[in-house]
PDB file of N, CA and C in Angstrom:
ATOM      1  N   UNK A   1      25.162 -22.001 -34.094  1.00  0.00           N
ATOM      2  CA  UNK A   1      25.071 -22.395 -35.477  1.00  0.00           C
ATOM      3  C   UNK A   1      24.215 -23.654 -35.591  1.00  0.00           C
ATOM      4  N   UNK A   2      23.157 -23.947 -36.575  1.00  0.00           N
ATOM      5  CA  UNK A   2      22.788 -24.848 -36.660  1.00  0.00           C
ATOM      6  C   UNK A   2      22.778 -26.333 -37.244  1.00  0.00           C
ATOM      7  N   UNK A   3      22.977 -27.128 -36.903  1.00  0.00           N
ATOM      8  CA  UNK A   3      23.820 -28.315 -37.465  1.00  0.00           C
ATOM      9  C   UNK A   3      22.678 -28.954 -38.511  1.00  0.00           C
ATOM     10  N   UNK A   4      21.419 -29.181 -38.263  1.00  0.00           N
ATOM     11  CA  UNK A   4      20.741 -30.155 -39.140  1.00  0.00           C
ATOM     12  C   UNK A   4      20.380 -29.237 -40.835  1.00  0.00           C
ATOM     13  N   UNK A   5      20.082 -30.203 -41.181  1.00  0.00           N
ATOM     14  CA  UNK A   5      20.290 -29.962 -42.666  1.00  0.00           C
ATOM     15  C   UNK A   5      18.319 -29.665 -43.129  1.00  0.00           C
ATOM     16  N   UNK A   6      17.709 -30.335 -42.433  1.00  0.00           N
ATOM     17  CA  UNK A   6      16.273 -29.432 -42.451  1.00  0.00           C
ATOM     18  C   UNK A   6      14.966 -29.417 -41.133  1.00  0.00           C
ATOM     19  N   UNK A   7      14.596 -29.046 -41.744  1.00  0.00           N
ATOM     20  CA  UNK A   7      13.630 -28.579 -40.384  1.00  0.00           C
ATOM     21  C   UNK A   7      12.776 -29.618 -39.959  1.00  0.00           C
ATOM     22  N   UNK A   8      12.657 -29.716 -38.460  1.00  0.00           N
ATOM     23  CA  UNK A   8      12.243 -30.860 -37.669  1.00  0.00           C
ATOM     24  C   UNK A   8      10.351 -30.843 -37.667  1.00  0.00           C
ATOM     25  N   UNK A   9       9.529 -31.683 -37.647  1.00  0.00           N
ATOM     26  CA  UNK A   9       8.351 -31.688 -37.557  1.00  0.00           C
ATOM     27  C   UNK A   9       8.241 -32.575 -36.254  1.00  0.00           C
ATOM     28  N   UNK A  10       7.389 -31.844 -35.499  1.00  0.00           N
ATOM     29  CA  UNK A  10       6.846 -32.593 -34.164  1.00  0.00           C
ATOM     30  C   UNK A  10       5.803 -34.078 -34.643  1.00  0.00           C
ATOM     31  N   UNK A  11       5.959 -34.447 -33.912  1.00  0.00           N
ATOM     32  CA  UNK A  11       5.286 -36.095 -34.127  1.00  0.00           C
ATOM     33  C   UNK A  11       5.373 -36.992 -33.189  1.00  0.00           C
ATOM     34  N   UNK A  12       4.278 -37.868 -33.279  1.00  0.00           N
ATOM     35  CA  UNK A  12       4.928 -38.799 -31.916  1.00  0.00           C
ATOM     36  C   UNK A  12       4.045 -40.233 -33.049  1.00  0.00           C
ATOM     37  N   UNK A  13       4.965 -41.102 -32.807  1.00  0.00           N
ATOM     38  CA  UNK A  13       5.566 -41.986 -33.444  1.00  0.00           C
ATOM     39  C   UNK A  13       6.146 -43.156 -33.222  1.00  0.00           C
ATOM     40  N   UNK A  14       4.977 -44.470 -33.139  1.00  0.00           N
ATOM     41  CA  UNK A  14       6.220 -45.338 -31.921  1.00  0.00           C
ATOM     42  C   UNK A  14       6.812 -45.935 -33.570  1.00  0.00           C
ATOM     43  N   UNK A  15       8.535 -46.533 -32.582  1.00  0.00           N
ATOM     44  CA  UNK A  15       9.340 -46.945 -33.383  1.00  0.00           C
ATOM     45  C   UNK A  15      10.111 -47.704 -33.250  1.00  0.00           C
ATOM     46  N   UNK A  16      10.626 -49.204 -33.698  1.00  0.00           N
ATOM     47  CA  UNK A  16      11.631 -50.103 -33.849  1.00  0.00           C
ATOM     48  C   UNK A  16      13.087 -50.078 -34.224  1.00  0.00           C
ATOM     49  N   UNK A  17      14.139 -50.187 -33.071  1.00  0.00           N
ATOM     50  CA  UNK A  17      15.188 -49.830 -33.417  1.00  0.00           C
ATOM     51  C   UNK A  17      15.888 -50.971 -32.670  1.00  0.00           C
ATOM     52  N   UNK A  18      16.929 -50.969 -33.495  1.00  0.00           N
ATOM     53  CA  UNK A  18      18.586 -51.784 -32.774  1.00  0.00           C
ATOM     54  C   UNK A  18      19.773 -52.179 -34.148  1.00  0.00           C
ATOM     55  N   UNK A  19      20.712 -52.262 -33.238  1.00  0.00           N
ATOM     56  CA  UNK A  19      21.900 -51.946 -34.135  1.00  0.00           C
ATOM     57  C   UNK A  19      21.779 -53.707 -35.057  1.00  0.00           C
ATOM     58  N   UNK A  20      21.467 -54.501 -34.672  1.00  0.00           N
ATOM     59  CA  UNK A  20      21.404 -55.877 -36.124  1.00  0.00           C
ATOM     60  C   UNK A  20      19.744 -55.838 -36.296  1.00  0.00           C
ATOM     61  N   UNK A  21      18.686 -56.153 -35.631  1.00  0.00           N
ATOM     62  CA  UNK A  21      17.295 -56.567 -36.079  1.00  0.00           C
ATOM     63  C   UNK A  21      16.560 -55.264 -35.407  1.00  0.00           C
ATOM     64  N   UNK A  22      15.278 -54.680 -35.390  1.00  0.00           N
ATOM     65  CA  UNK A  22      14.788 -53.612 -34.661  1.00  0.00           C
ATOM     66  C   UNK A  22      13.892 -54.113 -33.384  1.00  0.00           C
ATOM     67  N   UNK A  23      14.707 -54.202 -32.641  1.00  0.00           N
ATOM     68  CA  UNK A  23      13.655 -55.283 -31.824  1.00  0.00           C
ATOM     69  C   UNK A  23      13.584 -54.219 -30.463  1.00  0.00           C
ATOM     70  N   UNK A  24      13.795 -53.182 -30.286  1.00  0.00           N
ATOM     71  CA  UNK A  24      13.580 -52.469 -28.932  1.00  0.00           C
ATOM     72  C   UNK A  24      12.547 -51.111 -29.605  1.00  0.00           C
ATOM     73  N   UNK A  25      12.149 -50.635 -28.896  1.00  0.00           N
ATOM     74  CA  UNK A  25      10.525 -49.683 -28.336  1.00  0.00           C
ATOM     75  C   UNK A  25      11.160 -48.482 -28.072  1.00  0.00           C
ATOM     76  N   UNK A  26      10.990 -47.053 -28.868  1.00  0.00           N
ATOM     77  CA  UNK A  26      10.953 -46.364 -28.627  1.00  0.00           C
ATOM     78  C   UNK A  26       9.519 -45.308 -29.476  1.00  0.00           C
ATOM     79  N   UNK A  27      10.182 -43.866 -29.224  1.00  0.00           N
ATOM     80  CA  UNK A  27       8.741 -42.818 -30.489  1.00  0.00           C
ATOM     81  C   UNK A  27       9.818 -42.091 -30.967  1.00  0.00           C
ATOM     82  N   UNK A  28       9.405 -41.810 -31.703  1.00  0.00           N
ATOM     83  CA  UNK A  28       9.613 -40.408 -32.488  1.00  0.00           C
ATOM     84  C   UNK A  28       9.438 -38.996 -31.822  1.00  0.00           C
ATOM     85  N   UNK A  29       9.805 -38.322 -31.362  1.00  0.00           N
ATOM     86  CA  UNK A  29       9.551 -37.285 -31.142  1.00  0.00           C
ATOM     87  C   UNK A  29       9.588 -35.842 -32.415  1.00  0.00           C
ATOM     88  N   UNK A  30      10.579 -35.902 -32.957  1.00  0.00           N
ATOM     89  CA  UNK A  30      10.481 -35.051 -34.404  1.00  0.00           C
ATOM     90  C   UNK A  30      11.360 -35.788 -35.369  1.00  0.00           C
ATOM     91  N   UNK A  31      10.712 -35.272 -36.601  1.00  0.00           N
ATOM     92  CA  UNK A  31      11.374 -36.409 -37.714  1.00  0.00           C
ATOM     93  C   UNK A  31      11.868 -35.176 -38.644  1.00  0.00           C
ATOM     94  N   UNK A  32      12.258 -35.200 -39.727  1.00  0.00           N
ATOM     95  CA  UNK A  32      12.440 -34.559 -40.812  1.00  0.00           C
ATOM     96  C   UNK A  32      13.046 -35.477 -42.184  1.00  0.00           C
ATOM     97  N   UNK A  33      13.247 -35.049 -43.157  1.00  0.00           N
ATOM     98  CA  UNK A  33      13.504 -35.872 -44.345  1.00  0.00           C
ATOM     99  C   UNK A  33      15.197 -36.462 -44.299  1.00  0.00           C
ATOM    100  N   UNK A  34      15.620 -35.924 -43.388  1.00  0.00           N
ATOM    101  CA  UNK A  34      17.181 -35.797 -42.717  1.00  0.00           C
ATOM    102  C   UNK A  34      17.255 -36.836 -41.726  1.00  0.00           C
ATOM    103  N   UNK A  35      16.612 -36.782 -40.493  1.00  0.00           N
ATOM    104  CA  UNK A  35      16.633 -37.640 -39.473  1.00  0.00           C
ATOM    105  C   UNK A  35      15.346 -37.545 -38.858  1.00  0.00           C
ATOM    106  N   UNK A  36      15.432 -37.953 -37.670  1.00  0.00           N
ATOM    107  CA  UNK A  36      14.647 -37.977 -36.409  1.00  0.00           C
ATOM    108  C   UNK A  36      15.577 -37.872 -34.987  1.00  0.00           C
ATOM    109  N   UNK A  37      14.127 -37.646 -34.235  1.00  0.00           N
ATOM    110  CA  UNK A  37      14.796 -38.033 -32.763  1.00  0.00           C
ATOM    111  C   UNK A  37      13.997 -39.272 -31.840  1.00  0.00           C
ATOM    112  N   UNK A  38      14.633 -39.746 -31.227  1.00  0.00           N
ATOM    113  CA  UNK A  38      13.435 -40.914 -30.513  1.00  0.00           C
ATOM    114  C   UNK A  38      14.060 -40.846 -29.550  1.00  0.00           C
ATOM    115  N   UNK A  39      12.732 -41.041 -28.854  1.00  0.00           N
ATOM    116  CA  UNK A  39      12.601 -40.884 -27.020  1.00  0.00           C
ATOM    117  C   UNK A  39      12.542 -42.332 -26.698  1.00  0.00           C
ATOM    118  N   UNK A  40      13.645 -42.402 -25.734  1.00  0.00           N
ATOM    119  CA  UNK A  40      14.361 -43.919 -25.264  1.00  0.00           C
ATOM    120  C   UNK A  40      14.927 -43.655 -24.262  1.00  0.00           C
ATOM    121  N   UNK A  41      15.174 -45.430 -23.442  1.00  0.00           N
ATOM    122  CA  UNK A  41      16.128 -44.844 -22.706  1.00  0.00           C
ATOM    123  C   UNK A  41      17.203 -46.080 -22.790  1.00  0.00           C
ATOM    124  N   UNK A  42      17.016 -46.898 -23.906  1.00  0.00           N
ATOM    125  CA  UNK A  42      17.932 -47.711 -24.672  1.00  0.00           C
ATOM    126  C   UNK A  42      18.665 -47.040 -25.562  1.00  0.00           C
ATOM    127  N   UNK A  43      19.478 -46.001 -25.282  1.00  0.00           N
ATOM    128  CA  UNK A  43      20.654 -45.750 -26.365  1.00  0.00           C
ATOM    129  C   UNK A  43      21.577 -46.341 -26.813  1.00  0.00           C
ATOM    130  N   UNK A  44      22.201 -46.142 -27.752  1.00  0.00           N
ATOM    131  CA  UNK A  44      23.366 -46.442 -28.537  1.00  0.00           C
ATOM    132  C   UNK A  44      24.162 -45.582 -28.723  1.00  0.00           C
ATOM    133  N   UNK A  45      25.707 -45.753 -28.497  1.00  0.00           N
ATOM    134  CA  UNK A  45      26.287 -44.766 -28.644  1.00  0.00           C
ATOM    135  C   UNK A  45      26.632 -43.694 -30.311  1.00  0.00           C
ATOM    136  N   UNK A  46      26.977 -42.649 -30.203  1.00  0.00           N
ATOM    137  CA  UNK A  46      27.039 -41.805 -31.457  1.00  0.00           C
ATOM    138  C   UNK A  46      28.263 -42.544 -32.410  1.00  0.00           C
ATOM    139  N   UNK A  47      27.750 -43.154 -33.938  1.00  0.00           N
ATOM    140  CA  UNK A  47      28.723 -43.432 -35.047  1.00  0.00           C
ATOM    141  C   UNK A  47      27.498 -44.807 -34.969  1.00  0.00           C
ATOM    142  N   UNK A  48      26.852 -45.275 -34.101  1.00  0.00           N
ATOM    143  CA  UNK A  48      25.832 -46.911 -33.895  1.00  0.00           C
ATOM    144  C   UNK A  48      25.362 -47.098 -35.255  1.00  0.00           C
ATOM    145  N   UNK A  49      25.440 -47.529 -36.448  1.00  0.00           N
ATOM    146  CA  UNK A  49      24.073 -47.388 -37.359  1.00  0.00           C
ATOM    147  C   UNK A  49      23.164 -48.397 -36.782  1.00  0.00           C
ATOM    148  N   UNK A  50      22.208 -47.920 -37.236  1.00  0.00           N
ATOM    149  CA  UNK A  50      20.763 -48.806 -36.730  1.00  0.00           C
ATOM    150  C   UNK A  50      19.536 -49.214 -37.718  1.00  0.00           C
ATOM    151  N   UNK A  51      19.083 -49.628 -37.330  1.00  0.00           N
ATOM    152  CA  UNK A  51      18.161 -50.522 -37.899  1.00  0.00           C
ATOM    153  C   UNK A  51      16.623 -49.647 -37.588  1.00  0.00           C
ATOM    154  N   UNK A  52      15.804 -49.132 -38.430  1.00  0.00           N
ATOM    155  CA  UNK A  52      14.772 -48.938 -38.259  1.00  0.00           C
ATOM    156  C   UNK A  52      13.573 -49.502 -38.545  1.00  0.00           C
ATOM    157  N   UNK A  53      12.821 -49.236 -37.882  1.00  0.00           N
ATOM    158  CA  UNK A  53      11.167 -49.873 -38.249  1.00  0.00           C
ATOM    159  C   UNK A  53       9.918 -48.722 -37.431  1.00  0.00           C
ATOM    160  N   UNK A  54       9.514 -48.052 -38.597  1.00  0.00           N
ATOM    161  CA  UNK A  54       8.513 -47.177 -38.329  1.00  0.00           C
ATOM    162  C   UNK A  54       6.751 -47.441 -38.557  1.00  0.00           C
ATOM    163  N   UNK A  55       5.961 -47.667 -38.134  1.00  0.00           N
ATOM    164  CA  UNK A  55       4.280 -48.281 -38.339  1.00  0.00           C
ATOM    165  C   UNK A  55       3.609 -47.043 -37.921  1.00  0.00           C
ATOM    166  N   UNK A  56       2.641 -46.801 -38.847  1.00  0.00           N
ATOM    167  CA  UNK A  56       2.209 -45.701 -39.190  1.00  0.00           C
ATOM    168  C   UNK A  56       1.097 -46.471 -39.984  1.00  0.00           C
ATOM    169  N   UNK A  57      -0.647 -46.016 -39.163  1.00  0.00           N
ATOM    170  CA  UNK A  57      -1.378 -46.236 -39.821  1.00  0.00           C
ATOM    171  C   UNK A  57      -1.622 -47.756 -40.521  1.00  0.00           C
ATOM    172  N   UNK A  58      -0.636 -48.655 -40.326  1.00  0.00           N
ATOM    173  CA  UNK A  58      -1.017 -49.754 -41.006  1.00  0.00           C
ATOM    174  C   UNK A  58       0.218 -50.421 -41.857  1.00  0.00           C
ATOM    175  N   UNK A  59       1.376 -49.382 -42.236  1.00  0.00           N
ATOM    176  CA  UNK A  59       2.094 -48.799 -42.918  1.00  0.00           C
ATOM    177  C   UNK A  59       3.515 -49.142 -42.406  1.00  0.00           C
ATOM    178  N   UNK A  60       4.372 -49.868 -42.951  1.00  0.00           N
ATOM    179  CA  UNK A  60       5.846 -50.374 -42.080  1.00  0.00           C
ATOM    180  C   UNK A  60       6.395 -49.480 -43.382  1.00  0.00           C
ATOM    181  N   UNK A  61       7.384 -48.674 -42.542  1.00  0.00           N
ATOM    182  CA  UNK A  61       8.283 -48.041 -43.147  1.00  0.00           C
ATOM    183  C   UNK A  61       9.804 -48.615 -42.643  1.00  0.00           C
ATOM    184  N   UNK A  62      10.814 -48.844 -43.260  1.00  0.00           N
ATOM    185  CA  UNK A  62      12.374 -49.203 -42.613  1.00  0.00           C
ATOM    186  C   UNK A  62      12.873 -48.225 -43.919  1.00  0.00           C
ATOM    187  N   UNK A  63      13.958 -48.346 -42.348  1.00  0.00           N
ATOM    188  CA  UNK A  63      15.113 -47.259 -42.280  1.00  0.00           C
ATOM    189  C   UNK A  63      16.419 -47.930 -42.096  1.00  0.00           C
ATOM    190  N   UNK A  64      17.379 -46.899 -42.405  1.00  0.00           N
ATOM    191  CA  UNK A  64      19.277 -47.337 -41.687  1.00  0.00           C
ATOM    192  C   UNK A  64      19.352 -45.706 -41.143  1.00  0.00           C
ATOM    193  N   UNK A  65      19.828 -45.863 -39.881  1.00  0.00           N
ATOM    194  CA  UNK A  65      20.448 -44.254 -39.421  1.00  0.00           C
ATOM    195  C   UNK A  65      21.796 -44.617 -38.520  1.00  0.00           C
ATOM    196  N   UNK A  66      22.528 -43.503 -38.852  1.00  0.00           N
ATOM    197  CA  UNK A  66      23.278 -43.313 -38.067  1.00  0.00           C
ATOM    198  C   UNK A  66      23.189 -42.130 -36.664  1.00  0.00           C
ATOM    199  N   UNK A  67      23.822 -42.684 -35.636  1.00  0.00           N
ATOM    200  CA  UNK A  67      23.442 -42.391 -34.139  1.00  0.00           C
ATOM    201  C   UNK A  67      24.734 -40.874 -34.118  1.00  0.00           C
ATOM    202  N   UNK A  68      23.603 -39.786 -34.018  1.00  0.00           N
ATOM    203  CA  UNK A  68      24.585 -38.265 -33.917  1.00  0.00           C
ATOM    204  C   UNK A  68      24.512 -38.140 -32.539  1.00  0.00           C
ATOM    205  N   UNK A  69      24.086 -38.087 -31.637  1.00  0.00           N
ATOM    206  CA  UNK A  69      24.354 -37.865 -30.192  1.00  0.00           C
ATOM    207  C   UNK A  69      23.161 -38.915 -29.601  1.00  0.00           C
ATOM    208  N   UNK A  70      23.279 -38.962 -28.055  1.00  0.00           N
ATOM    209  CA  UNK A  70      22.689 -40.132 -27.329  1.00  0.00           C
ATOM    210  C   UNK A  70      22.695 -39.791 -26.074  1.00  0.00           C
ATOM    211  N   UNK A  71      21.655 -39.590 -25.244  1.00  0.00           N
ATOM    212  CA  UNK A  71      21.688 -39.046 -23.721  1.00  0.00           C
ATOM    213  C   UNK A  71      20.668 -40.078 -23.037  1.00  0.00           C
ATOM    214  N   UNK A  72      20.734 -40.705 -22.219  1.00  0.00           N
ATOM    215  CA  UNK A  72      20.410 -41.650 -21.601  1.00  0.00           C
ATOM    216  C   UNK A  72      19.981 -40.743 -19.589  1.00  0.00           C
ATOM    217  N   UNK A  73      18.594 -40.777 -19.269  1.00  0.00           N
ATOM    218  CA  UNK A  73      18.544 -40.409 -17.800  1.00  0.00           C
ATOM    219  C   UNK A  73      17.667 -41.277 -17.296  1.00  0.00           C
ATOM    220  N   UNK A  74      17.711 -41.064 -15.946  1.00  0.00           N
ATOM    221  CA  UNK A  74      17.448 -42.155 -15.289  1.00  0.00           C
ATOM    222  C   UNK A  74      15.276 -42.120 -15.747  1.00  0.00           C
ATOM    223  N   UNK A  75      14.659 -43.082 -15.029  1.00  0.00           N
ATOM    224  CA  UNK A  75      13.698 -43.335 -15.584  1.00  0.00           C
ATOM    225  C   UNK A  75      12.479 -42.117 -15.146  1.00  0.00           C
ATOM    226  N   UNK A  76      12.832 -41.834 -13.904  1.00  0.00           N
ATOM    227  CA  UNK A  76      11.727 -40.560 -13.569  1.00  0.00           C
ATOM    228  C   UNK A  76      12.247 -39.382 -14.260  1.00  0.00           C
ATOM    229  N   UNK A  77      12.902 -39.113 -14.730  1.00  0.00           N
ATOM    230  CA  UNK A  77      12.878 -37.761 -15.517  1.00  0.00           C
ATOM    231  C   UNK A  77      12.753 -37.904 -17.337  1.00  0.00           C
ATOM    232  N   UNK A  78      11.966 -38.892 -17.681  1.00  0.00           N
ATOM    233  CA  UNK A  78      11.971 -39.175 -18.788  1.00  0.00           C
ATOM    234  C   UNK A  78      11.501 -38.177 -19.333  1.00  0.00           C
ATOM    235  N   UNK A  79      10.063 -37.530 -18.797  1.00  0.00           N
ATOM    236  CA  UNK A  79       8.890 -36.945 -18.822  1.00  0.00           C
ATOM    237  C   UNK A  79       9.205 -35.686 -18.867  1.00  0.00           C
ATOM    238  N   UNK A  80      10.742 -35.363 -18.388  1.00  0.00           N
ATOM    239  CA  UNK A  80      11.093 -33.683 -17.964  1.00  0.00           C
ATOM    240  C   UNK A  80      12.173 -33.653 -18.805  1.00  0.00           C
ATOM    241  N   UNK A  81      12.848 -33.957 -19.410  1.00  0.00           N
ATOM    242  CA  UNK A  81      14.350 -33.955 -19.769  1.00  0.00           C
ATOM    243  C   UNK A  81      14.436 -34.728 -20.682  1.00  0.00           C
ATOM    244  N   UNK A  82      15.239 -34.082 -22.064  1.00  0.00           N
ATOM    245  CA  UNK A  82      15.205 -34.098 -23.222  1.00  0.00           C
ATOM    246  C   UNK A  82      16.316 -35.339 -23.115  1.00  0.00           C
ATOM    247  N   UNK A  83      15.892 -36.395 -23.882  1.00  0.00           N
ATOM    248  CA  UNK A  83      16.584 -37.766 -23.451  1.00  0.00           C
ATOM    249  C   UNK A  83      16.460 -38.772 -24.816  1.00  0.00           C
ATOM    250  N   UNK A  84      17.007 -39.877 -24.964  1.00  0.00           N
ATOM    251  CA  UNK A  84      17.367 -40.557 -26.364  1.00  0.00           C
ATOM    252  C   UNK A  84      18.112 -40.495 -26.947  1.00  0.00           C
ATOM    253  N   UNK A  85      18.278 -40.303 -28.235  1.00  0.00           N
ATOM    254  CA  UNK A  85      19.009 -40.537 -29.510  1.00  0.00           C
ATOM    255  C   UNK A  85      18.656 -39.610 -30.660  1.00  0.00           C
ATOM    256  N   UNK A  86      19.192 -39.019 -31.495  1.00  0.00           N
ATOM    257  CA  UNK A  86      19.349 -38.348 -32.853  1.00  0.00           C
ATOM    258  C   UNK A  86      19.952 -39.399 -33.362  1.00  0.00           C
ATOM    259  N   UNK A  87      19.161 -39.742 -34.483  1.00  0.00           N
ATOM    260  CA  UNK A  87      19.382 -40.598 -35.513  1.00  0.00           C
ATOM    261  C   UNK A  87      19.693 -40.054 -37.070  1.00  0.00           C
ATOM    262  N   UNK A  88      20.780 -39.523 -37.918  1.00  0.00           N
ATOM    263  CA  UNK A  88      20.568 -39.241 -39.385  1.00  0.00           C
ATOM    264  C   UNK A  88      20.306 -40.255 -40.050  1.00  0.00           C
ATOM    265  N   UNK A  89      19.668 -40.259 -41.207  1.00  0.00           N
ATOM    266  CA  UNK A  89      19.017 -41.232 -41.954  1.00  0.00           C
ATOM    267  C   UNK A  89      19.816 -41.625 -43.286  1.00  0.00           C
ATOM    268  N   UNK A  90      20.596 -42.888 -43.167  1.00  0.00           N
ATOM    269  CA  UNK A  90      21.811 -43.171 -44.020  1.00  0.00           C
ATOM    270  C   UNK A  90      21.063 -43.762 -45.491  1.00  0.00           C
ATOM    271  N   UNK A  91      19.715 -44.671 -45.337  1.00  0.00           N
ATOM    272  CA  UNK A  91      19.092 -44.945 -46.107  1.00  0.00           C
ATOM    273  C   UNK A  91      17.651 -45.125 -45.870  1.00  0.00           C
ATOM    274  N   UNK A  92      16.420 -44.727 -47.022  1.00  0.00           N
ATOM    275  CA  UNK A  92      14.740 -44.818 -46.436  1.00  0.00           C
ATOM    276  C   UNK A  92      14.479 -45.819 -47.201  1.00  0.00           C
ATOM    277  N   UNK A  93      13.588 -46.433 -47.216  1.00  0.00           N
ATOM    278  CA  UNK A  93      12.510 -46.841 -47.985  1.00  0.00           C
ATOM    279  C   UNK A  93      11.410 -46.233 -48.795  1.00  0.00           C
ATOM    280  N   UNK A  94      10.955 -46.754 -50.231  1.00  0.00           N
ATOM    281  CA  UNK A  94       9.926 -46.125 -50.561  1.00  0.00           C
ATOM    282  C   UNK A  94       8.682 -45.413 -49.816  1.00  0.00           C
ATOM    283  N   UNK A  95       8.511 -46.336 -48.738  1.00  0.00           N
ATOM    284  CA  UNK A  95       7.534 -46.232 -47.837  1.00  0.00           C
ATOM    285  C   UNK A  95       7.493 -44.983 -46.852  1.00  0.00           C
ATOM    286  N   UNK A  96       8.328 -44.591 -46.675  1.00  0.00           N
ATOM    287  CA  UNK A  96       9.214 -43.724 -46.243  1.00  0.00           C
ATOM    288  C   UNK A  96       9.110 -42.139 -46.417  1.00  0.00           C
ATOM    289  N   UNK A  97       9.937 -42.462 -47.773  1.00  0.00           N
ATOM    290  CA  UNK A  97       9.446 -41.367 -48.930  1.00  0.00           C
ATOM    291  C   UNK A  97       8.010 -40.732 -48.792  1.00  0.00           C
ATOM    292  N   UNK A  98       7.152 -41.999 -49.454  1.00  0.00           N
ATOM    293  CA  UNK A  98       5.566 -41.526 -49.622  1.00  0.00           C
ATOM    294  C   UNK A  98       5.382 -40.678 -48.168  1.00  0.00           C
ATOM    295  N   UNK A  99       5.505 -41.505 -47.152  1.00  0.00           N
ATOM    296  CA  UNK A  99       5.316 -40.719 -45.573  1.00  0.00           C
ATOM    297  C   UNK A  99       5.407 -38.983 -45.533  1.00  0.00           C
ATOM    298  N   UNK A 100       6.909 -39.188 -46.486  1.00  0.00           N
ATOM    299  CA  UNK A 100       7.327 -37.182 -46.371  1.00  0.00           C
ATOM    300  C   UNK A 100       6.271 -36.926 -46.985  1.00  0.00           C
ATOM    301  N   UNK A 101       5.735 -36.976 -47.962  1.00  0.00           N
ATOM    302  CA  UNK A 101       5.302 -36.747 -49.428  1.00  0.00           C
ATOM    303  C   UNK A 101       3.954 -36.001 -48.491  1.00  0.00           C
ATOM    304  N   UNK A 102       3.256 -36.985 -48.572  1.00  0.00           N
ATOM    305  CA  UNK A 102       1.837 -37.384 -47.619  1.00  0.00           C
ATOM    306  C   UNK A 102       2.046 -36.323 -46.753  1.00  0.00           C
ATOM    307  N   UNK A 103       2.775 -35.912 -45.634  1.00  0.00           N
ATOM    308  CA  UNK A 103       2.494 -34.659 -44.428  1.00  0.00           C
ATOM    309  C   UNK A 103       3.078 -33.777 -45.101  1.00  0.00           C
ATOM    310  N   UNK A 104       4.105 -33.894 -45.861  1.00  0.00           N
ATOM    311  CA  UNK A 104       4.598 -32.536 -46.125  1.00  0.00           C
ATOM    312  C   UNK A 104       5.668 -32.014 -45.473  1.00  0.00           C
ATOM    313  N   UNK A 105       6.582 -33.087 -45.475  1.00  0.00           N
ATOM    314  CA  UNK A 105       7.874 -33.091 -44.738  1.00  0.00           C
ATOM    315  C   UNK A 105       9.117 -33.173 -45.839  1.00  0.00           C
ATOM    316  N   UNK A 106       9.859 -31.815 -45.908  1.00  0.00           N
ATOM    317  CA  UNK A 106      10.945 -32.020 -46.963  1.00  0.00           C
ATOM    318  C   UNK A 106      12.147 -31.425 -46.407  1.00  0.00           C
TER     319      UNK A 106
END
């Protein structure tokens, strides 16, 4: 059964995250108007809300998400094995918005 609420778009995406200021480095791997996923190997555990900061083009987008699952592996299999965080998106920014708007992400 499928849990997310819409459909994921591939992307790569670097991105600013942490649970008070966004001060750690991860990407995006797929986003949707729902959430994302980011490739890390700084997780937070699932219920974390977090702090986002997305740059795009020139373009700071912030976010609030909450942390749905979190898998953490060691550093050589970053590259092979589906690893990070699912983030749902508790609140966007205008900036944000326009972003869906603009690719065509709903």
């Amino acid at each position: 059964m499928e849990k997310r609420r819409a459909s994921r778009y591939k992307k790569r995406i670097s991105i600013k995250f942490g649970a008070q200021t966004p001060n750690l480095l991860g990407f995006i791997e797929d986003i949707s108007f729902s959430g994302l996923r980011i490739k890390t190997n700084h997780v937070f555990k699932p219920g974390t809300v977090l702090k986002l900061e997305i740059t795009h083009r020139e373009t700071i987008m912030c976010a609030e998400g909450l942390v749905t699952w979190a898998r953490k592996v060691p550093q050589q299999l970053m590259r092979t094995t589906r690893c990070g965080m699912g983030v749902t998106f508790l609140k966007i920014d205008n900036n944000l918005v326009h972003y869906f708007e603009q690719e065509n992400i709903a």
